[in-house]
Structure formats: C-alpha cells, structure tokens
C-alpha atoms as a PDB file:
ATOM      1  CA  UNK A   1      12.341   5.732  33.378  1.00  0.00           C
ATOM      2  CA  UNK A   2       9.208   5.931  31.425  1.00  0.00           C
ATOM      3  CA  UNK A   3       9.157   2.962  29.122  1.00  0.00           C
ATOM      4  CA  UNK A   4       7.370   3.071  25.641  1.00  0.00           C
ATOM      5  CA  UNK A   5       4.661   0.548  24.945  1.00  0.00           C
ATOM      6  CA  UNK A   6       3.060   0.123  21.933  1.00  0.00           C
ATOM      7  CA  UNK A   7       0.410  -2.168  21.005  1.00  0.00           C
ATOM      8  CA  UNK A   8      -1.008  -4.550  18.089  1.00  0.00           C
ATOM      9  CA  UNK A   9      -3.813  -3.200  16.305  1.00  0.00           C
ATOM     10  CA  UNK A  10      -4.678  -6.729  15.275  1.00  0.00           C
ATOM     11  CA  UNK A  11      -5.415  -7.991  18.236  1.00  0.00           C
ATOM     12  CA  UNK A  12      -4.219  -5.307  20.893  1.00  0.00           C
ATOM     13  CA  UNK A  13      -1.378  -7.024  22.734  1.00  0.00           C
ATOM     14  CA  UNK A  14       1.581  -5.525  23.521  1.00  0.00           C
ATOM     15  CA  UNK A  15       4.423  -6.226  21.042  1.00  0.00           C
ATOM     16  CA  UNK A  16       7.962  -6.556  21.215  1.00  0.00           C
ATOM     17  CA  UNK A  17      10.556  -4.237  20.112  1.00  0.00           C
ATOM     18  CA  UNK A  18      12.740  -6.915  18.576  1.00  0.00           C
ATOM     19  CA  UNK A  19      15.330  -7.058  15.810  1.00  0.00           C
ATOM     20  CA  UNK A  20      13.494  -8.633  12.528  1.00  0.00           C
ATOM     21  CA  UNK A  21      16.016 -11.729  12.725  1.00  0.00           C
ATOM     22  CA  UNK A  22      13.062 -12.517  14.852  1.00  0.00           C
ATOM     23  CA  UNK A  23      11.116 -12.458  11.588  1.00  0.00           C
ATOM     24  CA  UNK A  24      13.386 -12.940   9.008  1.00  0.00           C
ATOM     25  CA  UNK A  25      16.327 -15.284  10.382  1.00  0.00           C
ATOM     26  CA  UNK A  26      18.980 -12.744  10.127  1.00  0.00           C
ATOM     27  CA  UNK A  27      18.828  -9.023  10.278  1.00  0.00           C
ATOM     28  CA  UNK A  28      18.259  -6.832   7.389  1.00  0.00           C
ATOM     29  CA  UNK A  29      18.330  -3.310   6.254  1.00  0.00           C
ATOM     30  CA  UNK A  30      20.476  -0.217   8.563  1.00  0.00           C
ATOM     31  CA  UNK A  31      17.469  -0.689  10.110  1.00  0.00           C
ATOM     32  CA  UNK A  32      16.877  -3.948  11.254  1.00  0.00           C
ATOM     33  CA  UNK A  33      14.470  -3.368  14.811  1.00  0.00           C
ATOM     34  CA  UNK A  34      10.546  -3.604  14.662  1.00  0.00           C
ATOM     35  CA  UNK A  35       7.818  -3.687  17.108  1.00  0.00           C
ATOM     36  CA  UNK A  36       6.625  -7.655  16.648  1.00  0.00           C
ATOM     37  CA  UNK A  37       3.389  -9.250  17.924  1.00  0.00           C
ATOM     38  CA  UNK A  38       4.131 -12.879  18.231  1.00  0.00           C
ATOM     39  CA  UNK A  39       0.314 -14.164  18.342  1.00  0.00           C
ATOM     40  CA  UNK A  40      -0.727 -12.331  15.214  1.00  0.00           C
ATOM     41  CA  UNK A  41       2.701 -12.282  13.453  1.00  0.00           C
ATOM     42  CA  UNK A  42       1.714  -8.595  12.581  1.00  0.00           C
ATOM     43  CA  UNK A  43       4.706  -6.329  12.474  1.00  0.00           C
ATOM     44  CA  UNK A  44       6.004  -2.734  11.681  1.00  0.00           C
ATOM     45  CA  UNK A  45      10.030  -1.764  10.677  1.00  0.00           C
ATOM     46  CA  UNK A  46      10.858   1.059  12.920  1.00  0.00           C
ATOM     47  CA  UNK A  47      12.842   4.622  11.915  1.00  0.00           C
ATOM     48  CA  UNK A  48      16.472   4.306  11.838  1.00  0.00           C
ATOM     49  CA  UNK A  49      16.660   1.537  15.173  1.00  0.00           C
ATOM     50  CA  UNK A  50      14.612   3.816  17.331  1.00  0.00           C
ATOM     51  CA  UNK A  51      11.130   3.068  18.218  1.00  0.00           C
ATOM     52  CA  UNK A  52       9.677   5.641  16.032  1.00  0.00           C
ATOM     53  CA  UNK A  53       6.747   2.856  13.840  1.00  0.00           C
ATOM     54  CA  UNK A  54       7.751   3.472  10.063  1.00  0.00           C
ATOM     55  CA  UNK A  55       3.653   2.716   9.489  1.00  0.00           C
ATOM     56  CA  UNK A  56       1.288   0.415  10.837  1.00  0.00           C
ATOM     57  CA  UNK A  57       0.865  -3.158  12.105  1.00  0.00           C
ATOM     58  CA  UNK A  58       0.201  -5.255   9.222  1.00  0.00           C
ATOM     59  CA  UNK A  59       0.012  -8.915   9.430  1.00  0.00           C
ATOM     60  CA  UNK A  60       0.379 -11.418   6.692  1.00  0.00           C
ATOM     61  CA  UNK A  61      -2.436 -10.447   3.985  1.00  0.00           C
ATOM     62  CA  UNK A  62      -1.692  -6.959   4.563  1.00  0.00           C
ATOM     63  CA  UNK A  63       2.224  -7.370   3.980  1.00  0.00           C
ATOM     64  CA  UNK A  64       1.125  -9.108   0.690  1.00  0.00           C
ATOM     65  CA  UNK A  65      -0.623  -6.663  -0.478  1.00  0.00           C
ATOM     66  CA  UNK A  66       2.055  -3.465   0.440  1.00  0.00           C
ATOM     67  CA  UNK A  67       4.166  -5.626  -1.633  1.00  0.00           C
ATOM     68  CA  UNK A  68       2.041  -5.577  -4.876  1.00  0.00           C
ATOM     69  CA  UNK A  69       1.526  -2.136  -4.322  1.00  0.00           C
ATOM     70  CA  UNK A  70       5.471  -1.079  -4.392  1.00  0.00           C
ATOM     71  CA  UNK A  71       5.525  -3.536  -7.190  1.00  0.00           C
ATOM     72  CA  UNK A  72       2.954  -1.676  -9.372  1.00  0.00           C
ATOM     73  CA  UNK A  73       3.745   1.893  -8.695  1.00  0.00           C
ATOM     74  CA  UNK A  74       7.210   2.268  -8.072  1.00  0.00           C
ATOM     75  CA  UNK A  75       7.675   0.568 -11.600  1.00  0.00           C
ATOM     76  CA  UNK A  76       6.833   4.589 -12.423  1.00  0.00           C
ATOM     77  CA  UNK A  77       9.453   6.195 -10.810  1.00  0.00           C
ATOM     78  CA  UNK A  78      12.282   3.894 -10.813  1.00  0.00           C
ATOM     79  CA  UNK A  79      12.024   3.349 -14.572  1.00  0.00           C
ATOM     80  CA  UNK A  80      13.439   7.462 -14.519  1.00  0.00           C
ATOM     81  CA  UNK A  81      10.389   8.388 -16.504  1.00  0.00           C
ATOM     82  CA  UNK A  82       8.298   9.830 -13.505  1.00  0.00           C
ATOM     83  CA  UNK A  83       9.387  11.697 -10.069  1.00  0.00           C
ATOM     84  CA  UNK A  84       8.731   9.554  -7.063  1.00  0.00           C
ATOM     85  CA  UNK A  85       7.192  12.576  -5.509  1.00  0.00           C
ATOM     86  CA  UNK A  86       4.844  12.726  -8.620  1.00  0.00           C
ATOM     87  CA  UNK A  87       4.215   9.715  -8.693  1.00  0.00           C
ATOM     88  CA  UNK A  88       3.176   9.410  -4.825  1.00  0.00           C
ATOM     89  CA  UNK A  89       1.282  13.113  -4.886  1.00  0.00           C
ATOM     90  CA  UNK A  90      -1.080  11.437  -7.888  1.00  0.00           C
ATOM     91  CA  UNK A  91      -2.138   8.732  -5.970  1.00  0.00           C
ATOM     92  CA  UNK A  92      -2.404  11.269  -2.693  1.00  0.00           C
ATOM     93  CA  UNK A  93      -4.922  13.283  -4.726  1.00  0.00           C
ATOM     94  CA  UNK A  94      -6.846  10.204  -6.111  1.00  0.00           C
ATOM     95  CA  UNK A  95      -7.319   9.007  -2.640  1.00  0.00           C
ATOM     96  CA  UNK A  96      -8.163  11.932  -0.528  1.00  0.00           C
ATOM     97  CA  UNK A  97      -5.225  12.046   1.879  1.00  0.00           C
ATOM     98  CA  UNK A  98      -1.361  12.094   1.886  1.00  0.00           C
ATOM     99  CA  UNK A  99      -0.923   8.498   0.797  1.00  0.00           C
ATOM    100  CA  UNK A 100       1.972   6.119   2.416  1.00  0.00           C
ATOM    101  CA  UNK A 101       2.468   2.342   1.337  1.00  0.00           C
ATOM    102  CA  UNK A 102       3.457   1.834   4.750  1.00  0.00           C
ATOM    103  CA  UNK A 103       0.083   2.987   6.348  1.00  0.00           C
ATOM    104  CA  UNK A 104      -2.146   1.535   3.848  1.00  0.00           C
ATOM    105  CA  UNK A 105      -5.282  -0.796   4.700  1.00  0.00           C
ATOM    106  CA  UNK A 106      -6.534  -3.286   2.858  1.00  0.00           C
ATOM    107  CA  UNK A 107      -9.097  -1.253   1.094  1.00  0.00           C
ATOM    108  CA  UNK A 108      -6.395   1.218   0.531  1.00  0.00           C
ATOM    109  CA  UNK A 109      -4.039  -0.846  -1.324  1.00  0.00           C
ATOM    110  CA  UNK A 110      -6.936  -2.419  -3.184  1.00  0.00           C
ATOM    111  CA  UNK A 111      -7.855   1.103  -4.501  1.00  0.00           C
ATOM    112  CA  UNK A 112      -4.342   1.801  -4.992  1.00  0.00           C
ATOM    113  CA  UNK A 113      -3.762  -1.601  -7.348  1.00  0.00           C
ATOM    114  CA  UNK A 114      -6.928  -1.042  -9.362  1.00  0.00           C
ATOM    115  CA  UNK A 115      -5.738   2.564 -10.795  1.00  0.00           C
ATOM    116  CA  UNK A 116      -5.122   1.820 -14.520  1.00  0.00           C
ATOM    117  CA  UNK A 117      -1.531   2.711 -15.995  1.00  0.00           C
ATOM    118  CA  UNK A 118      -3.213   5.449 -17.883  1.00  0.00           C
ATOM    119  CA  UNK A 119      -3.498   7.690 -14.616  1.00  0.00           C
ATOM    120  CA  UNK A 120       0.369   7.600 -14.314  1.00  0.00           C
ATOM    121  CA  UNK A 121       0.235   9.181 -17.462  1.00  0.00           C
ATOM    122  CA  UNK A 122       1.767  12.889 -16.897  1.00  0.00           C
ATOM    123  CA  UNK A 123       0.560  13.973 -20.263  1.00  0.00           C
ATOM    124  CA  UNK A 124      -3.517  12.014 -20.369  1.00  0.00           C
ATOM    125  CA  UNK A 125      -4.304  11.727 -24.412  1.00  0.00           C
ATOM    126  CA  UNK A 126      -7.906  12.767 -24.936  1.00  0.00           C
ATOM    127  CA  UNK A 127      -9.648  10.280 -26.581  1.00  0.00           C
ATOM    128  CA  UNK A 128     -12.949   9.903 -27.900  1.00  0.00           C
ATOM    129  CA  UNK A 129     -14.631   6.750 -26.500  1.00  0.00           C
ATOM    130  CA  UNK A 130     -16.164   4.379 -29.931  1.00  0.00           C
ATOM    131  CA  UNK A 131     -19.561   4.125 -28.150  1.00  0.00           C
ATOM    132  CA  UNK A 132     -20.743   5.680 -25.046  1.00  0.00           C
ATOM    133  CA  UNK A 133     -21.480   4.346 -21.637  1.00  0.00           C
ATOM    134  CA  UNK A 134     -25.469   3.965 -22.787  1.00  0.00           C
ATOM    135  CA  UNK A 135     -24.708   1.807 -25.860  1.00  0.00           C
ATOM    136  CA  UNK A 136     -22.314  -0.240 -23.249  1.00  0.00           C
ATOM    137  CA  UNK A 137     -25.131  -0.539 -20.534  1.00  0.00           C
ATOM    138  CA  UNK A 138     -27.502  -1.449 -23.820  1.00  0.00           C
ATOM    139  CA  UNK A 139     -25.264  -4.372 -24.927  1.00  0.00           C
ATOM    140  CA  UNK A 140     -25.032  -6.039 -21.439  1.00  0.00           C
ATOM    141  CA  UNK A 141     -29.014  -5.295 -20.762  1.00  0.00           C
ATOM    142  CA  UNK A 142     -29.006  -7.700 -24.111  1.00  0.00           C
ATOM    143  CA  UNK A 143     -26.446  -9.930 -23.864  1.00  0.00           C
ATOM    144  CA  UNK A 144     -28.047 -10.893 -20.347  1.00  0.00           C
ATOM    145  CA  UNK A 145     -31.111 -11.108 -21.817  1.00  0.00           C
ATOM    146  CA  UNK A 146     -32.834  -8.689 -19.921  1.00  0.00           C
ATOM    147  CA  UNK A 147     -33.614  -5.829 -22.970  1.00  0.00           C
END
C-alpha cells in the first residue's frame, strides 16, 4: 500500500497526520485531523478527515496573521451587506490570483490587511481629492525641511 507523505515547508520534515487534540488539547471542528510538524509547530487542517491539506503549512506568525485577515474581511460578508463570493473575488482581482486565506504568505496577508474599507465598497463614491498628490509631496518636502 502506497502511503502518503507530506512534508513541512518550514523546515522540510515529514509531518504527522494527527488529530489537532495534538494541537489544541481536545479535538475540534467535523474535521478535527491535520498534517503536524512537531519541530516547527507549523500545521495545516485537512478536508473533511482525509489527507487532502485545506492550505498550507503555516507556523505561528503565519497563523496570526490568517487570523487578522478573517477578522478584517469576513466582517464584509457576515454583516449580510456583501456576498462572500464578492467579497473574496475583490480581493482575487486586487491581488493577481484566486485568493485563499488558507494559502496566504506573509506578504499576502500583509497586502490583504492594508486594503482600506473603501475598496469593499460595492458602490466607490467619486470624490474629488482637497489638494493633489504634488501639493502633498510639497508639504512633506517642507515640513522636513528639505524645500
């Protein structure tokens, strides 16, 4: 029988296919297995207990930052206001690629966090800026002392 292996992207071990009591202290979710790396405690949730990844490895600072992410942008869809789909295809087309929390870098959640809550805005408002990028670049040239 062929056995599946699957390896850290951290550090390139091969991880565990474990329950996440292993991580959590008691099992959560219908689906409660994950593929675990005990050296870099980086882990991914698997699909429905099989051991189909649900994304990537991410290890503590990257887990962190997935978190903030749902935090910020799901606020748009689960308030009823916004389709998740929308909401998810937006931040696709900012970015380049079909976007997934659960395979984001660093970088990508970093880019994801800094969109203002003006780009969620189905309807943008066109509005007429009181001074222009020149007179901005102008005021910090003097305020630096540099004009």
């Amino acid at each position: 029988m062929n056995e599946e292996k699957v390896f850290c992207t951290y550090c390139g071990k091969e991880a565990e296919w474990v329950e996440n009591k292993e991580i959590y202290g008691r099992n959560y979710g219908k689906s409660y297995m994950c593929w675990l790396c005990r050296d870099c405690e980086a882990f991914v949730g698997c699909h429905n207990n099989t051991k189909r990844p649900l994304g990537t490895f991410a290890n503590r600072e990257l887990r962190s930052l997935r978190k903030q992410v749902h935090l910020y942008i799901d606020q748009f869809w689960k308030s009823g206001q916004l389709k998740r789909a929308w909401v998810y295809s937006r931040v696709s087309k900012e970015l380049g690629f079909q976007y997934h929390t659960g395979e984001s870098t660093i970088e990508t959640c970093k880019k994801v966090l800094a969109l203002p809550y003006e780009f969620f805005d189905p309807k943008p408002k066109k509005i007429s800026p009181v001074i222009g990028r020149d007179e901005v670049a102008k005021f910090h040239n003097f305020v630096d002392g540099d004009d």
